[in-house]
N, C-alpha and C. Protein backbone atom coordinates (compact mmCIF):
# COMPACT_ATOMS: atom_id res chain seq x y z
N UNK A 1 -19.94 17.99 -24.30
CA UNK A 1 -18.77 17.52 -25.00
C UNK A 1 -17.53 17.88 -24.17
N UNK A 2 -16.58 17.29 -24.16
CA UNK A 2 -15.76 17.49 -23.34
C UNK A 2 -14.41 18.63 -23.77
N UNK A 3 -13.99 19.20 -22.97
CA UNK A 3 -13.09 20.39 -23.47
C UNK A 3 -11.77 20.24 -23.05
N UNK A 4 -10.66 19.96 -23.08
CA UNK A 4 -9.03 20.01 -23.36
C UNK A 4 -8.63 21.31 -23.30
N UNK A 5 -7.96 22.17 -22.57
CA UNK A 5 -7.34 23.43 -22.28
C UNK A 5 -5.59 22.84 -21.97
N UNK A 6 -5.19 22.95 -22.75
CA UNK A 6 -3.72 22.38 -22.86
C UNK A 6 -2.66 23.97 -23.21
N UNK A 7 -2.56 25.16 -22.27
CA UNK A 7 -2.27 26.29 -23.05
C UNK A 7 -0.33 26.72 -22.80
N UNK A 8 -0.49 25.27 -21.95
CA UNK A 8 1.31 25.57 -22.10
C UNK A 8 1.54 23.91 -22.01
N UNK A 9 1.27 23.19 -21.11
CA UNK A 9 1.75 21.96 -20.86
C UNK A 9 0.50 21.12 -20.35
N UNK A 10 0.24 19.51 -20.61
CA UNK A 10 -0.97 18.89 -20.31
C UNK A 10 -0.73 18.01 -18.94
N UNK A 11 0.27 18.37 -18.35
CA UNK A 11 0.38 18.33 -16.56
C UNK A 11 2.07 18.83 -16.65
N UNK A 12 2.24 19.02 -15.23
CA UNK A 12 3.27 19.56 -14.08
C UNK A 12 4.56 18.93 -14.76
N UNK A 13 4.50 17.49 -15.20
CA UNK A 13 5.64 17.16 -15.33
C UNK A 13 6.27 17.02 -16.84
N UNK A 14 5.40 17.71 -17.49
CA UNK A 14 5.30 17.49 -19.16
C UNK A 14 5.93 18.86 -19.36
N UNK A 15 7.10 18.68 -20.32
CA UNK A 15 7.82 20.41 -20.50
C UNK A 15 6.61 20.76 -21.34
N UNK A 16 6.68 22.10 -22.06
CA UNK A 16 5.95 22.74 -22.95
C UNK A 16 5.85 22.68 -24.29
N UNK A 17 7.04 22.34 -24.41
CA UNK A 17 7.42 22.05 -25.90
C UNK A 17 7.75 20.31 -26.08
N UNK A 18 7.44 20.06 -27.71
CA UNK A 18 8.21 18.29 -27.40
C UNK A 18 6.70 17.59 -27.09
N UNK A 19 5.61 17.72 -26.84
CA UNK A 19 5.05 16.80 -26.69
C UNK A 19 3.09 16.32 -27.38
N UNK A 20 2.91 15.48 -27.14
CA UNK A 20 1.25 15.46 -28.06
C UNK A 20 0.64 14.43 -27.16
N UNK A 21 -0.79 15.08 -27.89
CA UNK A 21 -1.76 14.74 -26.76
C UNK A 21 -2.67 13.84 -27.86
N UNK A 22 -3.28 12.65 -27.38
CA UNK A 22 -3.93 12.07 -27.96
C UNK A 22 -5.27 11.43 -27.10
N UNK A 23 -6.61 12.15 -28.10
CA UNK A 23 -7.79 11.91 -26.48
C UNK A 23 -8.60 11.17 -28.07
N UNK A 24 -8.96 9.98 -27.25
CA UNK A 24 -10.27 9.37 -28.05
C UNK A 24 -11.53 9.29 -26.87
N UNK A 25 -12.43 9.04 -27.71
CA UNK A 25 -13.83 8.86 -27.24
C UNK A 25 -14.73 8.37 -28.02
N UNK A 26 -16.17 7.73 -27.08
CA UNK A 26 -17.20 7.10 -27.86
C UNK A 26 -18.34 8.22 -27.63
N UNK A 27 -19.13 8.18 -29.04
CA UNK A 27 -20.27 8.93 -28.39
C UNK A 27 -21.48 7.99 -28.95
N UNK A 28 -22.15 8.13 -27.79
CA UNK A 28 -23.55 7.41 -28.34
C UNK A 28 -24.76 8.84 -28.77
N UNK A 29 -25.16 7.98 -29.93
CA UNK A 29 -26.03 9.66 -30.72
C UNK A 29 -27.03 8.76 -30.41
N UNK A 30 -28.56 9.81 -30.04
CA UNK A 30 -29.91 9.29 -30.33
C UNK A 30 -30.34 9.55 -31.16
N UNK A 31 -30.16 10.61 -32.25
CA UNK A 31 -30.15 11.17 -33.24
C UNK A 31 -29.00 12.07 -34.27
N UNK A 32 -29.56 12.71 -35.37
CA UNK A 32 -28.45 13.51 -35.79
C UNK A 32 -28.00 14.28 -35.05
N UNK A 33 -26.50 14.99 -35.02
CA UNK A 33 -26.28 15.78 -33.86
C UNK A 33 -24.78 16.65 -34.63
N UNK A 34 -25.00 17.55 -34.83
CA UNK A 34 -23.39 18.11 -35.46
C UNK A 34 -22.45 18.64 -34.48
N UNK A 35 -21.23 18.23 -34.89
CA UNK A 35 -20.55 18.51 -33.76
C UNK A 35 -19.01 19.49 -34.38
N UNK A 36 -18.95 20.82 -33.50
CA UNK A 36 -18.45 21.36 -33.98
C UNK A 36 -17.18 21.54 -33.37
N UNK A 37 -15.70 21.75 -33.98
CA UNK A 37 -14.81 21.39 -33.08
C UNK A 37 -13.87 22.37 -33.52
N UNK A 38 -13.28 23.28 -32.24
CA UNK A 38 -11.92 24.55 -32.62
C UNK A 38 -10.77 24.02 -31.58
N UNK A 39 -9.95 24.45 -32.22
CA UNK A 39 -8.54 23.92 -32.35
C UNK A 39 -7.57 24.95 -32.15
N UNK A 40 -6.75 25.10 -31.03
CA UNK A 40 -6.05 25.93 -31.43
C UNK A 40 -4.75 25.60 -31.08
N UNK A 41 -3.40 25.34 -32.24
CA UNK A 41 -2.56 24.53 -32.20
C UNK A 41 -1.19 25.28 -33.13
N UNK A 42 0.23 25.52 -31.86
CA UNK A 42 1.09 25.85 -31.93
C UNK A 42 2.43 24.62 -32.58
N UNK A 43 2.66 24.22 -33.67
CA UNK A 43 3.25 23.83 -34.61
C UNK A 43 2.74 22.14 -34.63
N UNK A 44 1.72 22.37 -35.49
CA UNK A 44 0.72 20.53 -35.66
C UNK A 44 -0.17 20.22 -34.75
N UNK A 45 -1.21 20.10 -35.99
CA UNK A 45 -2.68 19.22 -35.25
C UNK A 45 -3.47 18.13 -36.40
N UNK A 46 -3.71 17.58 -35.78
CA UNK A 46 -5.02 16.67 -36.95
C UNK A 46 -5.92 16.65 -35.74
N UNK A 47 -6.87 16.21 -36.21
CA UNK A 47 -8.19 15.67 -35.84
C UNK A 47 -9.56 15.04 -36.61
N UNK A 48 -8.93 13.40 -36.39
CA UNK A 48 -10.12 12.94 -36.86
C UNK A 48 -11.58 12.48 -36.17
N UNK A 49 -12.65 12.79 -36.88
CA UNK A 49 -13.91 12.23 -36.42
C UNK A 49 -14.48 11.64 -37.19
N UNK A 50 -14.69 10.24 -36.75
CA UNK A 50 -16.07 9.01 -37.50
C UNK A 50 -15.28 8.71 -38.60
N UNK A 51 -13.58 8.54 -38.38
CA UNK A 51 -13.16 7.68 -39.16
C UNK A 51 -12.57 9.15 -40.64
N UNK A 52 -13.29 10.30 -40.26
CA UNK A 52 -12.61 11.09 -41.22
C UNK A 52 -11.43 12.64 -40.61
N UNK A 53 -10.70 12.71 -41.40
CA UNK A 53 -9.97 14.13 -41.07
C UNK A 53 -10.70 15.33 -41.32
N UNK A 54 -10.94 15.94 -40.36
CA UNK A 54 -11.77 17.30 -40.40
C UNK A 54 -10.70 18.16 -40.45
N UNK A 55 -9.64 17.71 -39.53
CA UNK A 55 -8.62 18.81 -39.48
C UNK A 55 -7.19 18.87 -39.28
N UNK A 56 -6.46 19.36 -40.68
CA UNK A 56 -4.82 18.79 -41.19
C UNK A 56 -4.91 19.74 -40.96
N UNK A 57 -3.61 20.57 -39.83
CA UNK A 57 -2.88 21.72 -39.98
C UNK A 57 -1.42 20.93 -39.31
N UNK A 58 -1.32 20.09 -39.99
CA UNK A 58 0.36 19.80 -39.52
C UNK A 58 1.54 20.25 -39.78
N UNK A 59 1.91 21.17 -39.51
CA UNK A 59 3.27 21.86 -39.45
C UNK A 59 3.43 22.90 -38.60
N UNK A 60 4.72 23.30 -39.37
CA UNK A 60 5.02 24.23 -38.34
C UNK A 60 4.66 25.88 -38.16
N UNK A 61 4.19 26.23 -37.34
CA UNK A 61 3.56 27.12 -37.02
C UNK A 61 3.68 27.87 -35.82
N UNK A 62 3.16 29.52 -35.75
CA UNK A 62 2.78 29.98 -34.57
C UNK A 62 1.23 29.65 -33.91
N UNK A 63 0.50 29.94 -32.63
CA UNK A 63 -0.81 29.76 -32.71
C UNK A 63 -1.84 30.24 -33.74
N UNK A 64 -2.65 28.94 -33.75
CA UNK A 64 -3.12 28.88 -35.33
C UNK A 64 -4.80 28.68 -34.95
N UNK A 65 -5.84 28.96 -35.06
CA UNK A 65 -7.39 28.45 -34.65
C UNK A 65 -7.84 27.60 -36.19
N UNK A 66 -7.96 26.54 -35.67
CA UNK A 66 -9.08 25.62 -36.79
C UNK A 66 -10.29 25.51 -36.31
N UNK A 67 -11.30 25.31 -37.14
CA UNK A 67 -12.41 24.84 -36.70
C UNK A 67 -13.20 24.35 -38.25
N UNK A 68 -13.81 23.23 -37.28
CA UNK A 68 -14.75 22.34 -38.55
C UNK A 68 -16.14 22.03 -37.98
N UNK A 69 -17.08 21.71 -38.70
CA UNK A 69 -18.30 21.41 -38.54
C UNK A 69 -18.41 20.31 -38.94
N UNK A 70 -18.85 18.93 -38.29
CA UNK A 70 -19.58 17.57 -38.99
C UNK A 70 -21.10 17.12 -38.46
N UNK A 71 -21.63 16.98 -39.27
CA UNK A 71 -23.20 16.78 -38.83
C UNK A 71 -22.72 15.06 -38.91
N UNK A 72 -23.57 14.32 -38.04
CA UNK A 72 -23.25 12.73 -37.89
C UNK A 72 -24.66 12.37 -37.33
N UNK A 73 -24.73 11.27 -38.15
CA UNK A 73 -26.20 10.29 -38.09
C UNK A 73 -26.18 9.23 -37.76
């Protein structure tokens, strides 16, 4: 699964503050497969998977860890 390390800025020319990152992807399943996902997000995050929100922490905040579990078939 692929991993995002974004711990000040998501390149050289992006200040630190002020900005969002938005990553989609396809996954092809051969079977059930749960997929577990942590978050760790300094003022707002969502994250949806398969069409649902696993994870509303939108506001404002200091660093914050989410994490959710979705089993998908």
């Amino acid at each position: 699964m692929p991993r995002f390390d974004t711990h000040s800025n998501p390149h050289p020319s992006v200040g630190a503050d002020n900005f969002s990152l938005t990553v989609e992807a396809v996954l092809h399943l051969t079977g059930s497969m749960t997929i577990v996902n942590e978050v760790i997000s300094d003022d707002g995050v969502t994250l949806d998977l398969a069409g649902q929100r696993v994870i509303d922490g939108w506001k404002d905040q200091g660093n914050t860890l989410y994490t959710s579990s979705t089993t998908l078939a």
